[in-house]
Protein backbone atom coordinates (compact mmCIF):
# COMPACT_ATOMS: atom_id res chain seq x y z
CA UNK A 1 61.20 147.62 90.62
CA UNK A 2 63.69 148.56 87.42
CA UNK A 3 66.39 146.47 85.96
CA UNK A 4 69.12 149.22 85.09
CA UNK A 5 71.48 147.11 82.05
CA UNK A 6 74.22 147.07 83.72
CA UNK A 7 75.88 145.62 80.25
CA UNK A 8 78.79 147.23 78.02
CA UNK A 9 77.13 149.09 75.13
CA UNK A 10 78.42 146.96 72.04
CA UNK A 11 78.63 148.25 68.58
CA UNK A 12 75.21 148.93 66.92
CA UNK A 13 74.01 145.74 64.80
CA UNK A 14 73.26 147.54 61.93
CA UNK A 15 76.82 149.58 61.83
CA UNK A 16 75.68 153.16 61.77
CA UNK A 17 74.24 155.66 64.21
CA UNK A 18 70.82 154.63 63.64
CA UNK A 19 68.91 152.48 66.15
CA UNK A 20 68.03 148.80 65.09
CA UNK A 21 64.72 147.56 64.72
CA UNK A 22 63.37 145.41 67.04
CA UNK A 23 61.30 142.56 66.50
CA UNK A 24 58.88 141.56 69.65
CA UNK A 25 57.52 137.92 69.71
CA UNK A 26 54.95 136.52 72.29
CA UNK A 27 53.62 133.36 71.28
CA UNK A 28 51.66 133.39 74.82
CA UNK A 29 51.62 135.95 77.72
CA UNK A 30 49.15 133.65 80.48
CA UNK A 31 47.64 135.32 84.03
CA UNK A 32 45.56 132.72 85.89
CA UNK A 33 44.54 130.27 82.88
CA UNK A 34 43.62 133.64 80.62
CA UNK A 35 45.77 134.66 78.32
CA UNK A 36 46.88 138.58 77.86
CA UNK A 37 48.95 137.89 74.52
CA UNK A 38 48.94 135.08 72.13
CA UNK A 39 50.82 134.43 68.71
CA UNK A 40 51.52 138.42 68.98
CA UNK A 41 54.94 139.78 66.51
CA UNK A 42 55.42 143.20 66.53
CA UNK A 43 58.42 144.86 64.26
CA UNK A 44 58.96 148.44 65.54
CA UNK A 45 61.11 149.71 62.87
CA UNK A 46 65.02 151.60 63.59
CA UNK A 47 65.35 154.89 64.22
CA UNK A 48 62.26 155.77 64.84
CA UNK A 49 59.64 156.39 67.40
CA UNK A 50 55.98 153.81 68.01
CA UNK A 51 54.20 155.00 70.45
CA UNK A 52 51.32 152.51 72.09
CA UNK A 53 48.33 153.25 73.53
CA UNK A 54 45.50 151.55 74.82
CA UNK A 55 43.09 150.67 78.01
CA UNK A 56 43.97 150.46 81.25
CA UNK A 57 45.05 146.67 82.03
CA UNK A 58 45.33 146.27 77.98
CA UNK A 59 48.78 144.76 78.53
CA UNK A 60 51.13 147.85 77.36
CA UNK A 61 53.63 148.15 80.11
CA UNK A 62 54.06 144.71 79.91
CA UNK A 63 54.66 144.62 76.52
CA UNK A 64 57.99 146.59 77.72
CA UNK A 65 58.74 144.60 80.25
CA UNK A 66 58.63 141.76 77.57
CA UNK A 67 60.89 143.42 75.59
CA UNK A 68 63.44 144.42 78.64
CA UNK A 69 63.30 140.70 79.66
CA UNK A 70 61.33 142.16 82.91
CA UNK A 71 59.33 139.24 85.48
CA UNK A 72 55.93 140.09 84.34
CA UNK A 73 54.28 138.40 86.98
CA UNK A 74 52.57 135.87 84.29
CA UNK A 75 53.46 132.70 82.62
CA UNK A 76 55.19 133.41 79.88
CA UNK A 77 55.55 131.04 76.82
CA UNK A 78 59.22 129.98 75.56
CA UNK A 79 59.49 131.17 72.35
CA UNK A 80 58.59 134.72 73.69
CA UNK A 81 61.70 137.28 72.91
CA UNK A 82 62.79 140.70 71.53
CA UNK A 83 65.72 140.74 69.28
CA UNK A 84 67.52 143.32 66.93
CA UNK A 85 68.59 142.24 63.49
CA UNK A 86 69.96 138.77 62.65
CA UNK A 87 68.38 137.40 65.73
CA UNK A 88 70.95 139.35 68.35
CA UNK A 89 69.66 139.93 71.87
CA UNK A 90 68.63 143.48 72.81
CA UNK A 91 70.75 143.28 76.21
CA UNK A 92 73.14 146.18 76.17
CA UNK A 93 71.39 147.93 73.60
CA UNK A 94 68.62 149.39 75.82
CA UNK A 95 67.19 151.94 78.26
CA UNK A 96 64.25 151.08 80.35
CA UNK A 97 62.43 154.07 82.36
CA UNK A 98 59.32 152.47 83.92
CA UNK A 99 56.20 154.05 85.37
CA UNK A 100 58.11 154.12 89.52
CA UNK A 101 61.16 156.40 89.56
CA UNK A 102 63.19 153.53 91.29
CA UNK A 103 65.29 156.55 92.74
CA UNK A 104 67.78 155.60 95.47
CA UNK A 105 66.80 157.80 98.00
CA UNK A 106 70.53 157.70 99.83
CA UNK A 107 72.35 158.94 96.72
CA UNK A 108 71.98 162.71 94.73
CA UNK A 109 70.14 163.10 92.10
CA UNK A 110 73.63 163.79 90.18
CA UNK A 111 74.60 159.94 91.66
CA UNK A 112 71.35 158.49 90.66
CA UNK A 113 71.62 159.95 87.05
CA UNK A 114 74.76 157.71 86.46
CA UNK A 115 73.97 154.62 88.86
CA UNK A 116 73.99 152.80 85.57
CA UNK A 117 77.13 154.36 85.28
CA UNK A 118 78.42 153.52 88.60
CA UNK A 119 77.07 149.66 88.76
CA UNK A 120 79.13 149.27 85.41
CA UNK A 121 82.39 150.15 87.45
CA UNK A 122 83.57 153.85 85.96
CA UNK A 123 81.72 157.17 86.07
CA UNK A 124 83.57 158.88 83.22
CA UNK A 125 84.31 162.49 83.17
CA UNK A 126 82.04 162.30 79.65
CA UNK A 127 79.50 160.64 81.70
CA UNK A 128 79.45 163.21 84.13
CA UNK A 129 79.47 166.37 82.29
CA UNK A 130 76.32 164.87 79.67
CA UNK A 131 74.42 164.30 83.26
CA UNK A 132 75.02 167.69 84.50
CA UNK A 133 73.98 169.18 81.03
CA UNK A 134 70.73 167.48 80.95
CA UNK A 135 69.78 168.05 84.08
CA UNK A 136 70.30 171.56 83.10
CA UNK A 137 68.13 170.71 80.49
CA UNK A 138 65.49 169.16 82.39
CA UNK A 139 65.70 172.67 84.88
CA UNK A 140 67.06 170.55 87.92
CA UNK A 141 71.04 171.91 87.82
CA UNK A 142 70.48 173.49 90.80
CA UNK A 143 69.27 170.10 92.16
CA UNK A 144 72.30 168.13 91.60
CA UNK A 145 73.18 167.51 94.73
CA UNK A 146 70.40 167.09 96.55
CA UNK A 147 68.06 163.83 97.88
CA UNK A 148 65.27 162.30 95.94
CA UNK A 149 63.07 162.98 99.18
CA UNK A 150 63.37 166.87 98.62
CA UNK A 151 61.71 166.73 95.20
CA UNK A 152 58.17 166.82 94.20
CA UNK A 153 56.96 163.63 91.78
CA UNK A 154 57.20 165.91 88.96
CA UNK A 155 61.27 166.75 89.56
CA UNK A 156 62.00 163.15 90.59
CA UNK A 157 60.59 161.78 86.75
CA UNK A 158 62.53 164.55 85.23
CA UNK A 159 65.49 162.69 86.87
CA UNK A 160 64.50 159.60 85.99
CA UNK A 161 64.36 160.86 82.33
CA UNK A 162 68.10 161.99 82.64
CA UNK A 163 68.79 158.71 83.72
CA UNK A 164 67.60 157.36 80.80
CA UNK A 165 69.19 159.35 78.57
CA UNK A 166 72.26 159.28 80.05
CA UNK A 167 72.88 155.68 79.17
CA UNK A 168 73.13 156.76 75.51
CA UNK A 169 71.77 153.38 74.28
CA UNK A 170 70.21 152.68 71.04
CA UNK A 171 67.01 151.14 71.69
CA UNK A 172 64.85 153.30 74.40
CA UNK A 173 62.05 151.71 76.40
CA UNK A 174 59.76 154.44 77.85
CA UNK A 175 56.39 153.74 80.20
CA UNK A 176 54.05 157.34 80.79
CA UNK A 177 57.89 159.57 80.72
CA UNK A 178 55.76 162.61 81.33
CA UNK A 179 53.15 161.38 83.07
CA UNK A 180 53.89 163.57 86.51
CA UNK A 181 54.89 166.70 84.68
CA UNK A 182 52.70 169.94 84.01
CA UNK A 183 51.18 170.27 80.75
CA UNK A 184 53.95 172.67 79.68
CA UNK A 185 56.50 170.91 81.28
CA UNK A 186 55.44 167.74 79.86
CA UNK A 187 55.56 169.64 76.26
CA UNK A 188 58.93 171.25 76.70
CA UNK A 189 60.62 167.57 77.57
CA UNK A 190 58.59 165.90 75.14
CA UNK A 191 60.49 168.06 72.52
CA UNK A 192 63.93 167.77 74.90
CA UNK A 193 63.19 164.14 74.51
CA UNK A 194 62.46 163.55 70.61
CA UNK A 195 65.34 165.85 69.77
CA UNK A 196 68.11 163.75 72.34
CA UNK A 197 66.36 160.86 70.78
CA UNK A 198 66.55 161.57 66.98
CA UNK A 199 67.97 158.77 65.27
CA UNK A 200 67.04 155.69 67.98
CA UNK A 201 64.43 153.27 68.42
CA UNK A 202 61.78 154.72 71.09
CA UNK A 203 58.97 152.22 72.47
CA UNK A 204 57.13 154.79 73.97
CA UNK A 205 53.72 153.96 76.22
CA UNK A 206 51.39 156.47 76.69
CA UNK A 207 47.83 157.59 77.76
CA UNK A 208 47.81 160.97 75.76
CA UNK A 209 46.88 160.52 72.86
CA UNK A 210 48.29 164.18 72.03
CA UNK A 211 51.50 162.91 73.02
CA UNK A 212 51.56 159.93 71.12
CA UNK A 213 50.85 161.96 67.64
CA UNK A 214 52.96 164.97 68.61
CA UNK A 215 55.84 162.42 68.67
CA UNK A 216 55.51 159.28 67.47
CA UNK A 217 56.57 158.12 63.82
CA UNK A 218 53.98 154.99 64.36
CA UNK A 219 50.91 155.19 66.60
CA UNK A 220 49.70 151.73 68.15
CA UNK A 221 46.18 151.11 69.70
CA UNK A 222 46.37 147.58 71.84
CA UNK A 223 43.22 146.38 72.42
CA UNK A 224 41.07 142.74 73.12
CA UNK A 225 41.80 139.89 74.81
CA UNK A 226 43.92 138.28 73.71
CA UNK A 227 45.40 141.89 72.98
CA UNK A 228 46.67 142.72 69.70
CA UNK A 229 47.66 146.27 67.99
CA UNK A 230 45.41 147.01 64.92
CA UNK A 231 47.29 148.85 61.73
CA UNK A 232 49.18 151.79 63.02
CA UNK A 233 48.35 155.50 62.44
CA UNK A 234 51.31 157.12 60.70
CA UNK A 235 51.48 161.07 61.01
CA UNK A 236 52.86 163.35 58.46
CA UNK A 237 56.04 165.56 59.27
CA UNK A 238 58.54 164.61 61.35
CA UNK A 239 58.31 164.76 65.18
CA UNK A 240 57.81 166.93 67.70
CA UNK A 241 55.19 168.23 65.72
CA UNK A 242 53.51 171.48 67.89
CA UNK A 243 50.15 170.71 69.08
CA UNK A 244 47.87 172.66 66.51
CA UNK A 245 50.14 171.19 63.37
CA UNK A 246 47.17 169.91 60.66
CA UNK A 247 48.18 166.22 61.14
CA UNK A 248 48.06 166.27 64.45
CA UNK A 249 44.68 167.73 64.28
CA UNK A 250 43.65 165.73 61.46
CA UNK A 251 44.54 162.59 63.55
CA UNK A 252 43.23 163.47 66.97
CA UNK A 253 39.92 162.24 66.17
CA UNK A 254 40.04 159.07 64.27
CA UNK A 255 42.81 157.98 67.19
CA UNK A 256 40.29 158.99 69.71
CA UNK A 257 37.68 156.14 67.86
CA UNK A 258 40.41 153.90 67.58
CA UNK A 259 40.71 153.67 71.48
CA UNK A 260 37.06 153.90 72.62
CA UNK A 261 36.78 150.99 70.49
CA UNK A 262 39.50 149.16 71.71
CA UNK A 263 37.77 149.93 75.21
CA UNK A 264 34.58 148.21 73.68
CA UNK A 265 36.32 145.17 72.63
CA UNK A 266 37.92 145.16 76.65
CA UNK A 267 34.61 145.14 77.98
CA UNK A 268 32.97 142.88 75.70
CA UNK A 269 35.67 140.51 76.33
CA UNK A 270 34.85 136.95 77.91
CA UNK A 271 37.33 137.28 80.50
CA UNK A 272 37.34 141.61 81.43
CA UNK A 273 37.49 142.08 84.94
CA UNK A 274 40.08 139.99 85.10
CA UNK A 275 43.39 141.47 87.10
CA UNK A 276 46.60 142.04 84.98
CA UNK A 277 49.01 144.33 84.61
CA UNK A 278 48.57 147.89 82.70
């Protein structure tokens, strides 16, 4: 299930190009009497790129659904909100692309690229030609017209990354983008991605930790119950950085510590084992 924003994009909160920061608060997250988050605030600053990792079941998708004002599925305390500068509400300022497609399987690909689009009452001729040019992008042009059923899982998240971007918003949500995609595919739209992207505020959850340091400006490990993000890994250089680049190296290993010990601290937990979201 996906909630497309179906809301007007309204002038940037902090009056320029860049995205807005965007402060996350949870002051409880509970499934079945145990709770997942607790007196959690996370600032991920504007314009730039946080990636989060972390164990299966740590809580990181939810953390976006959180911020996309998402059902979670858990009891979720009231002062728990994401807002952009000054206190404003992130609706109309975001794209969420979660883990499922969510492709209509009656419409094209070209149609579900711009369902936002269409849901918000006018497909613009702008609107249109940027979907057509990033499919083209993405390598499905020759697609454009066809049904989500003819496409492998790899071709149908490539569309649901144009459908993303298409929405042009300033605040991007992101769950496993590249998760279906080939290791060279997933490289090549990794860089599509952080160079569309330049400039805006990507959450972006991830199991690679490759990924995460080939694009991310901050680097978050979630981990323990209740879960909580430890001080984040900052790369040198800005992203994409290519795969052999010395801080990517340099980082690969300490990151890798950082999440088989966040793994420790899941298992060691009173209440591991216990079912929640990823």
């Amino acid at each position: 299930m996906i909630r497309l924003d179906t809301s007007p994009t309204p002038p940037s909160p902090m009056g320029s190009a860049k995205g807005p920061s965007v402060h996350l608060r949870v002051d409880r997250l509970t499934y079945g009497g145990h709770d997942l988050f607790r007196d959690l605030a996370i600032d991920f600053p504007g314009g730039a790129w946080s990636c989060i990792l972390g164990p299966s079941g740590v809580g990181k998708s939810t953390l976006l659904r959180l911020a996309a004002g998402l059902e979670t599925g858990g009891e979720v305390g009231p002062n728990t909100s994401a807002t952009l500068p000054g206190g404003a509400s992130l609706a109309g300022h975001f794209a969420h692309m979660a883990q499922s497609d969510a492709l209509l399987p009656w419409l094209s690909v070209l149609d579900n690229c711009l369902i936002g689009h269409r849901l918000r009452g006018k497909i613009s001729a702008g609107a249109r030609k940027r979907a057509l040019s990033l499919l083209d992008d993405v390598g499905l042009l020759n697609r454009a017209k066809d049904r989500p059923g003819t496409l492998s899982g790899g071709m149908r998240q490539r569309v649901a990354l144009v459908r993303t971007l298409v929405e042009d918003r300033p605040v991007v949500l992101m769950d496993e983008p590249f998760s279906a995609l080939d290791p060279p595919t997933r490289l090549r739209l990794g860089d599509l991605a952080a160079r569309l992207l330049a400039g805006r505020t990507v959450l972006l959850v991830t199991h690679d930790p490759l990924e995460a340091l080939r694009l991310g400006h901050r680097v978050l490990v979630l981990g323990g119950r209740p879960a909580c993000p430890g001080d984040p890994m900052i790369p040198e250089g800005p992203p994409p950085r290519a795969v052999d680049a010395p801080t990517v190296i340099a980082h690969h290993a300490p990151l890798l510590t950082r999440l088989s010990q966040a793994l420790e601290l899941e298992d060691l937990s009173p209440e591991s084992g216990k079912e929640t979201p990823a």
